[in-house]
PDB file of N, CA and C in Angstrom:
ATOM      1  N   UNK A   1      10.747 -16.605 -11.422  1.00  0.00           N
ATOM      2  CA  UNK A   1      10.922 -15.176 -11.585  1.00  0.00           C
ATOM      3  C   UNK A   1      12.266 -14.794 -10.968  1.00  0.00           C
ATOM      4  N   UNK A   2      13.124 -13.922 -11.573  1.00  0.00           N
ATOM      5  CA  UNK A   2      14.367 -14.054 -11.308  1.00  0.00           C
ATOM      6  C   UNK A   2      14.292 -12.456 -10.947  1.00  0.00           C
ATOM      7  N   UNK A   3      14.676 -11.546  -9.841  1.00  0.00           N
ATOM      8  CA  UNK A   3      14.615 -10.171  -9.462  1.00  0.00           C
ATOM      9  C   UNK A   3      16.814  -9.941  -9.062  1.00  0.00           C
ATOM     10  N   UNK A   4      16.685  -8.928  -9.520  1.00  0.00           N
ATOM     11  CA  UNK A   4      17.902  -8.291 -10.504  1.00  0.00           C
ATOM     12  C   UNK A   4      17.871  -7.012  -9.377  1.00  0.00           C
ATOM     13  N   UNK A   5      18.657  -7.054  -8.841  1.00  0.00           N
ATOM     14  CA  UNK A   5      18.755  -5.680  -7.531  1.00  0.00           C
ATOM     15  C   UNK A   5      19.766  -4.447  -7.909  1.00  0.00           C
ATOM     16  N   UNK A   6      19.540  -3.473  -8.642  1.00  0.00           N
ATOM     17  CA  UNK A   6      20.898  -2.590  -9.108  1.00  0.00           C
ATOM     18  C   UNK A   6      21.065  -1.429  -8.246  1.00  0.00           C
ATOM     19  N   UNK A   7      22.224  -0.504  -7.782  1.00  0.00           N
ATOM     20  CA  UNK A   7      22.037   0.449  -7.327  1.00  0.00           C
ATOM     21  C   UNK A   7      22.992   1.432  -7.889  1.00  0.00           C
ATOM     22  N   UNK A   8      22.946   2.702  -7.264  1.00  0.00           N
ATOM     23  CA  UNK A   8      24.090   3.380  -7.551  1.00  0.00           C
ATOM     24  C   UNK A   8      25.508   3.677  -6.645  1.00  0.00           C
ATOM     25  N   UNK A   9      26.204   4.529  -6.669  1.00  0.00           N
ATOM     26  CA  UNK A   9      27.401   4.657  -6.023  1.00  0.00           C
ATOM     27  C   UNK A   9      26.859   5.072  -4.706  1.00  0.00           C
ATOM     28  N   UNK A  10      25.653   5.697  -4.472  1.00  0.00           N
ATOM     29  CA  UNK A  10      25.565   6.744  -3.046  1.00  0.00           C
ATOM     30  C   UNK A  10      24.229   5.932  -2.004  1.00  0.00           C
ATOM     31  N   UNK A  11      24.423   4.795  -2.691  1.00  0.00           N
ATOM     32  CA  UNK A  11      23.179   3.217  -2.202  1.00  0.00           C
ATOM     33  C   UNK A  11      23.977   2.035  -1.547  1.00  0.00           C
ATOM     34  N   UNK A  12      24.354   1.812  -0.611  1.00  0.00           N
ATOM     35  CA  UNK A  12      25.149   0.402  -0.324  1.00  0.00           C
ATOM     36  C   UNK A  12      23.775  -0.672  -0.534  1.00  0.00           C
ATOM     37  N   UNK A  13      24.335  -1.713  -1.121  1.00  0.00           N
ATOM     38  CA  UNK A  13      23.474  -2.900  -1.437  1.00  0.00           C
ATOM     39  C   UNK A  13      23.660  -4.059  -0.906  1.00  0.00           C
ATOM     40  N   UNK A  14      23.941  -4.349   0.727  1.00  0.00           N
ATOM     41  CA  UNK A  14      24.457  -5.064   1.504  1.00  0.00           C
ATOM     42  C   UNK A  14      23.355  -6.412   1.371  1.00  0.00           C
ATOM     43  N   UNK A  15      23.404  -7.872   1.707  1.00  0.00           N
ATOM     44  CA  UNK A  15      23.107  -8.342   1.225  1.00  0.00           C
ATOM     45  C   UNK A  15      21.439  -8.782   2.269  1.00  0.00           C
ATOM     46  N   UNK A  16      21.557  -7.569   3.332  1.00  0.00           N
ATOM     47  CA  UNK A  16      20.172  -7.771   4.292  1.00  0.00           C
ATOM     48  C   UNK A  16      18.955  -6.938   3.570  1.00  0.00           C
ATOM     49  N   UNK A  17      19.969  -5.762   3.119  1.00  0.00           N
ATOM     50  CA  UNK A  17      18.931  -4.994   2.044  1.00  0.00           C
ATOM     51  C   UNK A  17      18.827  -5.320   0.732  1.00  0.00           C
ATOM     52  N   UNK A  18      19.171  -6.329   0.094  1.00  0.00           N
ATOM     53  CA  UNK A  18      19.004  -6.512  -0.714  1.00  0.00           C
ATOM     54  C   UNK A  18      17.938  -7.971  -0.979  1.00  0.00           C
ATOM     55  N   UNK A  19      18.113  -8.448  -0.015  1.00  0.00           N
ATOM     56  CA  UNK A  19      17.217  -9.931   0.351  1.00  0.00           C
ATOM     57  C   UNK A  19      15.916  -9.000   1.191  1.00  0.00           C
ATOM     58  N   UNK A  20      15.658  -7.695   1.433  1.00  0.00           N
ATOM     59  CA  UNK A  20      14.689  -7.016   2.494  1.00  0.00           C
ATOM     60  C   UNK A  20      13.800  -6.486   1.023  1.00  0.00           C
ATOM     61  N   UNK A  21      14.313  -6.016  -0.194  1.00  0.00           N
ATOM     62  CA  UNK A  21      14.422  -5.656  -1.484  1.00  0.00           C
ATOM     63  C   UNK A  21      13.576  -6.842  -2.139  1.00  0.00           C
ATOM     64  N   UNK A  22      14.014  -7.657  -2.590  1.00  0.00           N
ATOM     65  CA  UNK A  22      13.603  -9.212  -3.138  1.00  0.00           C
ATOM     66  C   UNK A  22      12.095  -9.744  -2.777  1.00  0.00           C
ATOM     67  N   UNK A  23      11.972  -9.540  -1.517  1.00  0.00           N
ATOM     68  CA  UNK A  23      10.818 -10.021  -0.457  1.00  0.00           C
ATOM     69  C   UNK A  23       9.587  -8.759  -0.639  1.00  0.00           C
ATOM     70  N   UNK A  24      10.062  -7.781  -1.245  1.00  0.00           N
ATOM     71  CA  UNK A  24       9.185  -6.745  -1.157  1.00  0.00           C
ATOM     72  C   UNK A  24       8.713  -6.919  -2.780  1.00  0.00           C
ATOM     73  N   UNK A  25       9.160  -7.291  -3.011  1.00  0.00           N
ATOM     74  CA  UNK A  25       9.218  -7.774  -5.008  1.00  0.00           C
ATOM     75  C   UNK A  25       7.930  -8.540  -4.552  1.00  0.00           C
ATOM     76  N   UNK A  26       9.123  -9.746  -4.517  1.00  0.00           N
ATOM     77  CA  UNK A  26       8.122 -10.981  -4.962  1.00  0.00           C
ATOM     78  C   UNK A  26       6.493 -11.130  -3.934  1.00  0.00           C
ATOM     79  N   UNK A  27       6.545 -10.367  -2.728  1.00  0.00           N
ATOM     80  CA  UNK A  27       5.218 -10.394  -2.201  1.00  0.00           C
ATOM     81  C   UNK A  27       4.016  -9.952  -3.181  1.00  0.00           C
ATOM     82  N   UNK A  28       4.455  -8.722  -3.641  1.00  0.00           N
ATOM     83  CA  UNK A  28       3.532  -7.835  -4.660  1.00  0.00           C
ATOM     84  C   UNK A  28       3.470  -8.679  -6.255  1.00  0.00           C
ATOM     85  N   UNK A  29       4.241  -9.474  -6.614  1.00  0.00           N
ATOM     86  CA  UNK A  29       4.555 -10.175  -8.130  1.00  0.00           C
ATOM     87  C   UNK A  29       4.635 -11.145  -7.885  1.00  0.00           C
ATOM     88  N   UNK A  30       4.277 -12.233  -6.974  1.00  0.00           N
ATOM     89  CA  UNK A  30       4.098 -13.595  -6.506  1.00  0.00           C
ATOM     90  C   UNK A  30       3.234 -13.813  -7.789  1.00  0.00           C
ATOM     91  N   UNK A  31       2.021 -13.683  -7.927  1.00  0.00           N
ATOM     92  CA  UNK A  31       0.604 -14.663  -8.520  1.00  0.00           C
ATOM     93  C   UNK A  31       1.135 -14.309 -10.087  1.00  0.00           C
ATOM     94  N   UNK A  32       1.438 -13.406 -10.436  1.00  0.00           N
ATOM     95  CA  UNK A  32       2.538 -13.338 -11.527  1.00  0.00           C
ATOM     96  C   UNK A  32       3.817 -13.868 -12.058  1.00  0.00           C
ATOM     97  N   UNK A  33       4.151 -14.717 -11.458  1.00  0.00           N
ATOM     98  CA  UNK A  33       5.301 -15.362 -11.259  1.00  0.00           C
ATOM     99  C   UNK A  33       5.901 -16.090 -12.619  1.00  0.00           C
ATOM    100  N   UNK A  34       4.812 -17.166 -13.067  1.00  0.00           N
ATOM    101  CA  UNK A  34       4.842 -17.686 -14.239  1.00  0.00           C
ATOM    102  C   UNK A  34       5.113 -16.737 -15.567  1.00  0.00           C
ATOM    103  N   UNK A  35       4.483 -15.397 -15.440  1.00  0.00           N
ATOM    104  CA  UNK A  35       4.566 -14.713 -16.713  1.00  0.00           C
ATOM    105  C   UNK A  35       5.248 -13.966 -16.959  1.00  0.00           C
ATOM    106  N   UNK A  36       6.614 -13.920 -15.526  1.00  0.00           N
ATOM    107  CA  UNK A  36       7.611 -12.466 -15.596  1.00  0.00           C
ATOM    108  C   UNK A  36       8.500 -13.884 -15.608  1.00  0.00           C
ATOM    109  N   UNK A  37       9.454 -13.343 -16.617  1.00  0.00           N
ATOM    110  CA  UNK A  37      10.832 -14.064 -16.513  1.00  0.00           C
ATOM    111  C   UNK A  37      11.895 -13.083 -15.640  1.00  0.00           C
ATOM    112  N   UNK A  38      11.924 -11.925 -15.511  1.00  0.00           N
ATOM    113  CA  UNK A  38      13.060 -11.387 -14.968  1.00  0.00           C
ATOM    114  C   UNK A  38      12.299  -9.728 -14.645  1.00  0.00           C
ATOM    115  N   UNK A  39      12.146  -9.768 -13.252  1.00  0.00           N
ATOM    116  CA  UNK A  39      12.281  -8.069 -12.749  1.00  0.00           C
ATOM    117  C   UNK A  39      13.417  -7.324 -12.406  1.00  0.00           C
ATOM    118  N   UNK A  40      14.252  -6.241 -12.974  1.00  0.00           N
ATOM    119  CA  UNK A  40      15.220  -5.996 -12.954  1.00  0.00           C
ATOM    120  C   UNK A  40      14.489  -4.389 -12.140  1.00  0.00           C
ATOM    121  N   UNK A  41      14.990  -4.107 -10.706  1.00  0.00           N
ATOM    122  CA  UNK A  41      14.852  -3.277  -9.806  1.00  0.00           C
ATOM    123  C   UNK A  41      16.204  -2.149  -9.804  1.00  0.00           C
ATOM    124  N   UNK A  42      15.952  -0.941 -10.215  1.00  0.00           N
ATOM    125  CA  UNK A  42      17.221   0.165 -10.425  1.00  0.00           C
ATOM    126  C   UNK A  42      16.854   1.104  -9.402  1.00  0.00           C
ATOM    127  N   UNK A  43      17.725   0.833  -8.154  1.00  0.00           N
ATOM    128  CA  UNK A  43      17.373   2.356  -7.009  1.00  0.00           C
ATOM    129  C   UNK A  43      18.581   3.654  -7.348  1.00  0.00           C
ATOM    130  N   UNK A  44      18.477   4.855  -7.156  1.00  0.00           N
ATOM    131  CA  UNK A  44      19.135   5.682  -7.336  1.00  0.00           C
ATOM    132  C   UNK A  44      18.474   7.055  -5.963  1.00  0.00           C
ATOM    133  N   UNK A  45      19.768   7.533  -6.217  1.00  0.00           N
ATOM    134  CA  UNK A  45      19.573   8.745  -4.645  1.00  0.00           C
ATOM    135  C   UNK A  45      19.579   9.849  -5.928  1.00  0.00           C
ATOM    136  N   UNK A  46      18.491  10.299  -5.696  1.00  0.00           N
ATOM    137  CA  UNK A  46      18.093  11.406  -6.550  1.00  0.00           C
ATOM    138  C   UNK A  46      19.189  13.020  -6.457  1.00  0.00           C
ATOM    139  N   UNK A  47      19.574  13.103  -5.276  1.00  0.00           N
ATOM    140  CA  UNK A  47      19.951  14.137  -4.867  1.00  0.00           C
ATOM    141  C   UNK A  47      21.523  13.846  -4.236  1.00  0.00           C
ATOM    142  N   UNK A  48      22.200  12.911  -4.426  1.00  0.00           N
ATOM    143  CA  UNK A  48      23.282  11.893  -3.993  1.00  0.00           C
ATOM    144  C   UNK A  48      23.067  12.413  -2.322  1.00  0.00           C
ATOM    145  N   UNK A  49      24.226  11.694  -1.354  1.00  0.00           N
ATOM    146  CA  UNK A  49      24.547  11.881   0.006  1.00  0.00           C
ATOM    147  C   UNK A  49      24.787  12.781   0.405  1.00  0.00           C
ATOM    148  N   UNK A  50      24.880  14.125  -0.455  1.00  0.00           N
ATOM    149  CA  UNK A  50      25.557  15.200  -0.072  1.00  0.00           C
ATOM    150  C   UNK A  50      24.142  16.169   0.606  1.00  0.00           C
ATOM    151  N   UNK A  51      23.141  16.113  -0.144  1.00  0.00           N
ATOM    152  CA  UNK A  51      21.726  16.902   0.408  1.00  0.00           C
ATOM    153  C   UNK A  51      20.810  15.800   0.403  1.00  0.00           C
ATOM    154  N   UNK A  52      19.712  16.533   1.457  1.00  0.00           N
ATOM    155  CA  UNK A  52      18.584  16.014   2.020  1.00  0.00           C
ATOM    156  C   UNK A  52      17.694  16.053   0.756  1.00  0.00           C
ATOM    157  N   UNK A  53      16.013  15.707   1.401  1.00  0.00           N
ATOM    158  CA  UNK A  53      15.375  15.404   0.627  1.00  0.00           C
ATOM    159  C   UNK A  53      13.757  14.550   1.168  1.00  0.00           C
ATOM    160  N   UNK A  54      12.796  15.271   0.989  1.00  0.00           N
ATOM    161  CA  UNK A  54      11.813  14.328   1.314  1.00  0.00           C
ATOM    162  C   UNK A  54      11.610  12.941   0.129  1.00  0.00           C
ATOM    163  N   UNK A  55      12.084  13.261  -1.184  1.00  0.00           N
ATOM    164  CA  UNK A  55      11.422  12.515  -1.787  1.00  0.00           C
ATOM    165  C   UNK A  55      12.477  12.508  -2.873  1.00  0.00           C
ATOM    166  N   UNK A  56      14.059  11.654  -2.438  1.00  0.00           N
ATOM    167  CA  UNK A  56      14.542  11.741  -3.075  1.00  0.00           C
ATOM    168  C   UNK A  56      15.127  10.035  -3.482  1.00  0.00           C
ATOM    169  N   UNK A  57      14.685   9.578  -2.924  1.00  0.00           N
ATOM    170  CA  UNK A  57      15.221   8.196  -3.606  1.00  0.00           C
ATOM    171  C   UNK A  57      13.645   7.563  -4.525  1.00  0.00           C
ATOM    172  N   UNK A  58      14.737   6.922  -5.429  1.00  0.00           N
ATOM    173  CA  UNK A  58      14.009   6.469  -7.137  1.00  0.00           C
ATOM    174  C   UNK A  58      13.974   5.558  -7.238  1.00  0.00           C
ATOM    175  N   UNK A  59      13.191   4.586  -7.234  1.00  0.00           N
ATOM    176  CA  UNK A  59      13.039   3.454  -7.794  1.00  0.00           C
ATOM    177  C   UNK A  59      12.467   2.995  -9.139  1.00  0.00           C
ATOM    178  N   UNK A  60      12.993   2.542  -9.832  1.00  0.00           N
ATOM    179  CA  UNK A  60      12.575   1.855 -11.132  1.00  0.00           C
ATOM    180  C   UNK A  60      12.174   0.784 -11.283  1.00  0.00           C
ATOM    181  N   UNK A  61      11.475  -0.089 -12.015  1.00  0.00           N
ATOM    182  CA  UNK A  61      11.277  -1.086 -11.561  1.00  0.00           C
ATOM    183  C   UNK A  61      10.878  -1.485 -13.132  1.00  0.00           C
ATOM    184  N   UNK A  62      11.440  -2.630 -13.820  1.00  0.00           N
ATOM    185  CA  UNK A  62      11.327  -3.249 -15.136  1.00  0.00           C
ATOM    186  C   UNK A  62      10.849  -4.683 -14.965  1.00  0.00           C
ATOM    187  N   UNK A  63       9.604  -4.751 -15.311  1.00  0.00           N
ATOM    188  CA  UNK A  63       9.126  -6.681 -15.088  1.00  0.00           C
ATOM    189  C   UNK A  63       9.155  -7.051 -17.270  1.00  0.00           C
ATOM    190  N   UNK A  64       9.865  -8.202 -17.412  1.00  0.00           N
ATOM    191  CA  UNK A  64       9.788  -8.649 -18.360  1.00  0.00           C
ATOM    192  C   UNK A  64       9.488  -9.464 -18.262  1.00  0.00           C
ATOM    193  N   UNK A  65       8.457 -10.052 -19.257  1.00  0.00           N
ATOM    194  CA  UNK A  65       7.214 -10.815 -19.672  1.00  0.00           C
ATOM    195  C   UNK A  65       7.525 -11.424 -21.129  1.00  0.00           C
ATOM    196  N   UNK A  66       7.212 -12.956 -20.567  1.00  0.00           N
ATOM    197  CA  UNK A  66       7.455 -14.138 -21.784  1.00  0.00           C
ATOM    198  C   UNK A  66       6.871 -13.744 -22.665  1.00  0.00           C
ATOM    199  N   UNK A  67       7.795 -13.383 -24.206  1.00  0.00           N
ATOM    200  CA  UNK A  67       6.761 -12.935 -25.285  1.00  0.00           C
ATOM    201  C   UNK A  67       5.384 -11.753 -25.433  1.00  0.00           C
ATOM    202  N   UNK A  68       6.303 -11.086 -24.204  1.00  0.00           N
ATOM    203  CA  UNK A  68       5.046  -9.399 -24.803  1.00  0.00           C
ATOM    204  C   UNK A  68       7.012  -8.560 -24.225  1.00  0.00           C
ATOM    205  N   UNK A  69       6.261  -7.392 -24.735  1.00  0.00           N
ATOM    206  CA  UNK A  69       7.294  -5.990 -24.007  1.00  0.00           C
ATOM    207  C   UNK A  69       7.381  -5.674 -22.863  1.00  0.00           C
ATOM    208  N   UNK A  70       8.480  -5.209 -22.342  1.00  0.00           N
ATOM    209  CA  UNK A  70       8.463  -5.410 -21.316  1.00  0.00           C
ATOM    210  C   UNK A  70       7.776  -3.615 -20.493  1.00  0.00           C
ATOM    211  N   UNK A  71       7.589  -3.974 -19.276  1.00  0.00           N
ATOM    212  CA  UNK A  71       6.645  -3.032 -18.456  1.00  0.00           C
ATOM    213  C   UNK A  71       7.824  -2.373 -17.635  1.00  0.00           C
ATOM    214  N   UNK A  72       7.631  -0.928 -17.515  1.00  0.00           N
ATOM    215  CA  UNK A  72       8.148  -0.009 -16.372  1.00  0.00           C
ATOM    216  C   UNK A  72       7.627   0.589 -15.391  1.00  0.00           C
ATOM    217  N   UNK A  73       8.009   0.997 -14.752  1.00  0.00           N
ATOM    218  CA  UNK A  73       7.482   2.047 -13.810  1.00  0.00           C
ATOM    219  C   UNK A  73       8.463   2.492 -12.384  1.00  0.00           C
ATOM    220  N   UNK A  74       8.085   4.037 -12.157  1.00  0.00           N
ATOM    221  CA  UNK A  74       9.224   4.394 -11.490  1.00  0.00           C
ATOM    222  C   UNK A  74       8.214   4.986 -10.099  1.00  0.00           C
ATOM    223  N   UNK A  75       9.113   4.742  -9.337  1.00  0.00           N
ATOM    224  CA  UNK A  75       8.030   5.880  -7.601  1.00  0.00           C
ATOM    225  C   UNK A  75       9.287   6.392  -6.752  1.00  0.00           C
ATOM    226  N   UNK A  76       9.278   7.414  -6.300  1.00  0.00           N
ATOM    227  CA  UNK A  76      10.284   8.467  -5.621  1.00  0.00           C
ATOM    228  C   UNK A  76       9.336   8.114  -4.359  1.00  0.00           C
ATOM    229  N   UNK A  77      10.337   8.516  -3.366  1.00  0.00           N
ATOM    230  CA  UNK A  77       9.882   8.536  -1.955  1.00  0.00           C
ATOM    231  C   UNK A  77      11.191   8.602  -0.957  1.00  0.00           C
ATOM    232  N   UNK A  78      10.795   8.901   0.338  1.00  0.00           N
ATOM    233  CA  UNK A  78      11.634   9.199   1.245  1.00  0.00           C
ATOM    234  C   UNK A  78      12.441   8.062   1.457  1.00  0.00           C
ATOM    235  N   UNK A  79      12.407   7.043   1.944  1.00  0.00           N
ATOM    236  CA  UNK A  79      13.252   5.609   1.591  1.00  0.00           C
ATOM    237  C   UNK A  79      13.962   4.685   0.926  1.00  0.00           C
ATOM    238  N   UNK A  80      14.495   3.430   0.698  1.00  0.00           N
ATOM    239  CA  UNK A  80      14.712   2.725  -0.449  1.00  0.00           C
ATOM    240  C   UNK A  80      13.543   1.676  -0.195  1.00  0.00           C
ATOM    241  N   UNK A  81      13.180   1.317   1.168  1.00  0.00           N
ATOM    242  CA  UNK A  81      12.270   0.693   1.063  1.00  0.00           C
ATOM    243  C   UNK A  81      10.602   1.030   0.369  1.00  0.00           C
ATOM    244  N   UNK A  82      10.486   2.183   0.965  1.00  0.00           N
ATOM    245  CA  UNK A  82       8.910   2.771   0.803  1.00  0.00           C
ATOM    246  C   UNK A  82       9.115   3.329  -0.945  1.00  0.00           C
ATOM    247  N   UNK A  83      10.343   3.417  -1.512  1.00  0.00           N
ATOM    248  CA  UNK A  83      10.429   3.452  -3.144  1.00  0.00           C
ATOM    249  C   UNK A  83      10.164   2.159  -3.711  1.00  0.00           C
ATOM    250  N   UNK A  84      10.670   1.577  -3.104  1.00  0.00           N
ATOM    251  CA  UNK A  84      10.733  -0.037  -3.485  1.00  0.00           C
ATOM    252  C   UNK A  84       8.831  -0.768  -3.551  1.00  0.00           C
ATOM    253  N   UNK A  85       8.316  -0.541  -2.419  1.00  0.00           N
ATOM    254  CA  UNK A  85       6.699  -0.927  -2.211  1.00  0.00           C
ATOM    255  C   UNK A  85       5.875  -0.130  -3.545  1.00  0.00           C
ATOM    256  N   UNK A  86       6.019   1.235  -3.159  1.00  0.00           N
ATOM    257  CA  UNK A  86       5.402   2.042  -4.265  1.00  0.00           C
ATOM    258  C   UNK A  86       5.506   1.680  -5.605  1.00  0.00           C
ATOM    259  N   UNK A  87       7.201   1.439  -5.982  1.00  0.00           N
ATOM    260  CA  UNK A  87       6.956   1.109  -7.275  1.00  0.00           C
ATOM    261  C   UNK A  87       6.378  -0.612  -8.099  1.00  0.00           C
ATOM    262  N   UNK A  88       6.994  -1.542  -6.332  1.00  0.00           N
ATOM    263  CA  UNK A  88       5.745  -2.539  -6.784  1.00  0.00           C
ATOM    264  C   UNK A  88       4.436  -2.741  -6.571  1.00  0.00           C
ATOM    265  N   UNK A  89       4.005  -1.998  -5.835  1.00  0.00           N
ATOM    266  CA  UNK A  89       2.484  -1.608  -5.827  1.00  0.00           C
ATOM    267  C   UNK A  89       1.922  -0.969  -7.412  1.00  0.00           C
ATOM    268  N   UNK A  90       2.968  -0.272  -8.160  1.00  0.00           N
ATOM    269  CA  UNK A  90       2.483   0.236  -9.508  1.00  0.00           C
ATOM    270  C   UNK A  90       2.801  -0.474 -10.331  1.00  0.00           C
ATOM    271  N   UNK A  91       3.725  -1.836 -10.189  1.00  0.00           N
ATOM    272  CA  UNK A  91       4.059  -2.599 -11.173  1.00  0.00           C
ATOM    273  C   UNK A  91       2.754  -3.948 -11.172  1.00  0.00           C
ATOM    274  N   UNK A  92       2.483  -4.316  -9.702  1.00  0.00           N
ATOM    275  CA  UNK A  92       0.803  -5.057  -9.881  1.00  0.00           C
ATOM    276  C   UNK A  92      -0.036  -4.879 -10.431  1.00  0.00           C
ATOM    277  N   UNK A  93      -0.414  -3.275 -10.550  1.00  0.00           N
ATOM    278  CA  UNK A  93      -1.230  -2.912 -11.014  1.00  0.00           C
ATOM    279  C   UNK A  93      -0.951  -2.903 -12.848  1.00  0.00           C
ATOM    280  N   UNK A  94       0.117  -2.322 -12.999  1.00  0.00           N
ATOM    281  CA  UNK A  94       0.468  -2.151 -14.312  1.00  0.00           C
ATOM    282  C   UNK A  94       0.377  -4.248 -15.105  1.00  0.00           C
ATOM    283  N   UNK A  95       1.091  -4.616 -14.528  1.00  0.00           N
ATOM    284  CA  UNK A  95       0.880  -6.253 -15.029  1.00  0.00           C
ATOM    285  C   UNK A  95      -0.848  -6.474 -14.895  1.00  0.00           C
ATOM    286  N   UNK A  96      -1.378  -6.525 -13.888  1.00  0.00           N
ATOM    287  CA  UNK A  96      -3.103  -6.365 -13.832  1.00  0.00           C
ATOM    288  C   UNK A  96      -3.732  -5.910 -15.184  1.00  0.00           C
ATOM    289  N   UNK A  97      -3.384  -4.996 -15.411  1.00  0.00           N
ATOM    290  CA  UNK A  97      -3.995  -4.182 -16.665  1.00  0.00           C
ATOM    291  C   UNK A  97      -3.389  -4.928 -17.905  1.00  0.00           C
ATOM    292  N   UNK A  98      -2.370  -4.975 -17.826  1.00  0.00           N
ATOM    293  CA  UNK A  98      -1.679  -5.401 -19.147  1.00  0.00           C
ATOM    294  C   UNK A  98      -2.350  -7.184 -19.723  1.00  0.00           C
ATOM    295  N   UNK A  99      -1.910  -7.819 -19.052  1.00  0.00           N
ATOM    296  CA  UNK A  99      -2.530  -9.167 -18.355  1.00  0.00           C
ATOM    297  C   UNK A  99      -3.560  -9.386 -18.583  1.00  0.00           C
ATOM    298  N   UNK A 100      -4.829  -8.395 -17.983  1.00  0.00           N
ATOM    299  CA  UNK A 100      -5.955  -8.416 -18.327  1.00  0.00           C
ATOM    300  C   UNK A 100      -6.818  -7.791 -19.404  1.00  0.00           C
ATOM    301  N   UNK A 101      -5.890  -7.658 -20.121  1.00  0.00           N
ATOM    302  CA  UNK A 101      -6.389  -6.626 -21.414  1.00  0.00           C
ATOM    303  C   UNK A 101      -6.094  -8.130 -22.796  1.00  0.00           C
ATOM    304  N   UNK A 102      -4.803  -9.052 -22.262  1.00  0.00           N
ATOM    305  CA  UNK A 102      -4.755  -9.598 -22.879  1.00  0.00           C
ATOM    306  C   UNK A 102      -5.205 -11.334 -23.027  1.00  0.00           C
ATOM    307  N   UNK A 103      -6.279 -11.313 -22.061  1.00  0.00           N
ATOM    308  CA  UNK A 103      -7.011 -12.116 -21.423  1.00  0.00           C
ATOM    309  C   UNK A 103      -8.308 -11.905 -21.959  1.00  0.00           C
ATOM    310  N   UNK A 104      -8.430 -10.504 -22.210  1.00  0.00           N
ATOM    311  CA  UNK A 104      -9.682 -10.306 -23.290  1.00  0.00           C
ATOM    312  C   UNK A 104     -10.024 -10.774 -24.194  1.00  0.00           C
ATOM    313  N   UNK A 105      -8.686 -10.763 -25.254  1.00  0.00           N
ATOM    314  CA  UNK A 105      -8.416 -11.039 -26.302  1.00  0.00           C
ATOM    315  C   UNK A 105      -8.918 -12.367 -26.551  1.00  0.00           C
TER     316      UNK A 105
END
């Protein structure tokens, strides 16, 4: 599983937060591993550096999957980290469902 770290201009992506980033991935998308070829992670400052914000940084989060479409999901929150958990906490779940719908089959 290959995780893809993007940010914007008002995000430094130094390489402690970005390996702090990675680890927060792959904990939550570990047992999934085999079936995501590439999670591509997009943070953005909702409100840039200039104003505050309880709940202004964005995380996106894209897991692509061998031979199906690929899955999104986005979570806002006060951090880059606690954006980062949230939105892989909704991307487990979202692969869970998806995964297991096609496990039915």
């Amino acid at each position: 599983m290959q995780i893809q770290i993007n940010t914007d201009r008002n995000i430094t992506g130094d390489e402690d937060a970005i390996a702090l980033l990675e680890a927060i991935v792959r904990s939550e998308l570990d047992r999934f591993a085999e079936q995501i070829t590439r999670v591509e992670v997009h943070l953005r400052d909702e409100n840039s550096n200039k104003k505050g914000g309880s709940d202004d940084m964005r995380c996106m989060m894209e897991a692509r999957l061998a031979g199906l479409q690929p899955l999104a999901v986005t979570h806002n929150a006060a951090t880059i980290e606690e954006a980062t958990n949230g939105a892989a906490g909704k991307m487990k779940r979202s692969l869970e469902s998806a995964l297991g719908k096609l496990n039915e089959r």
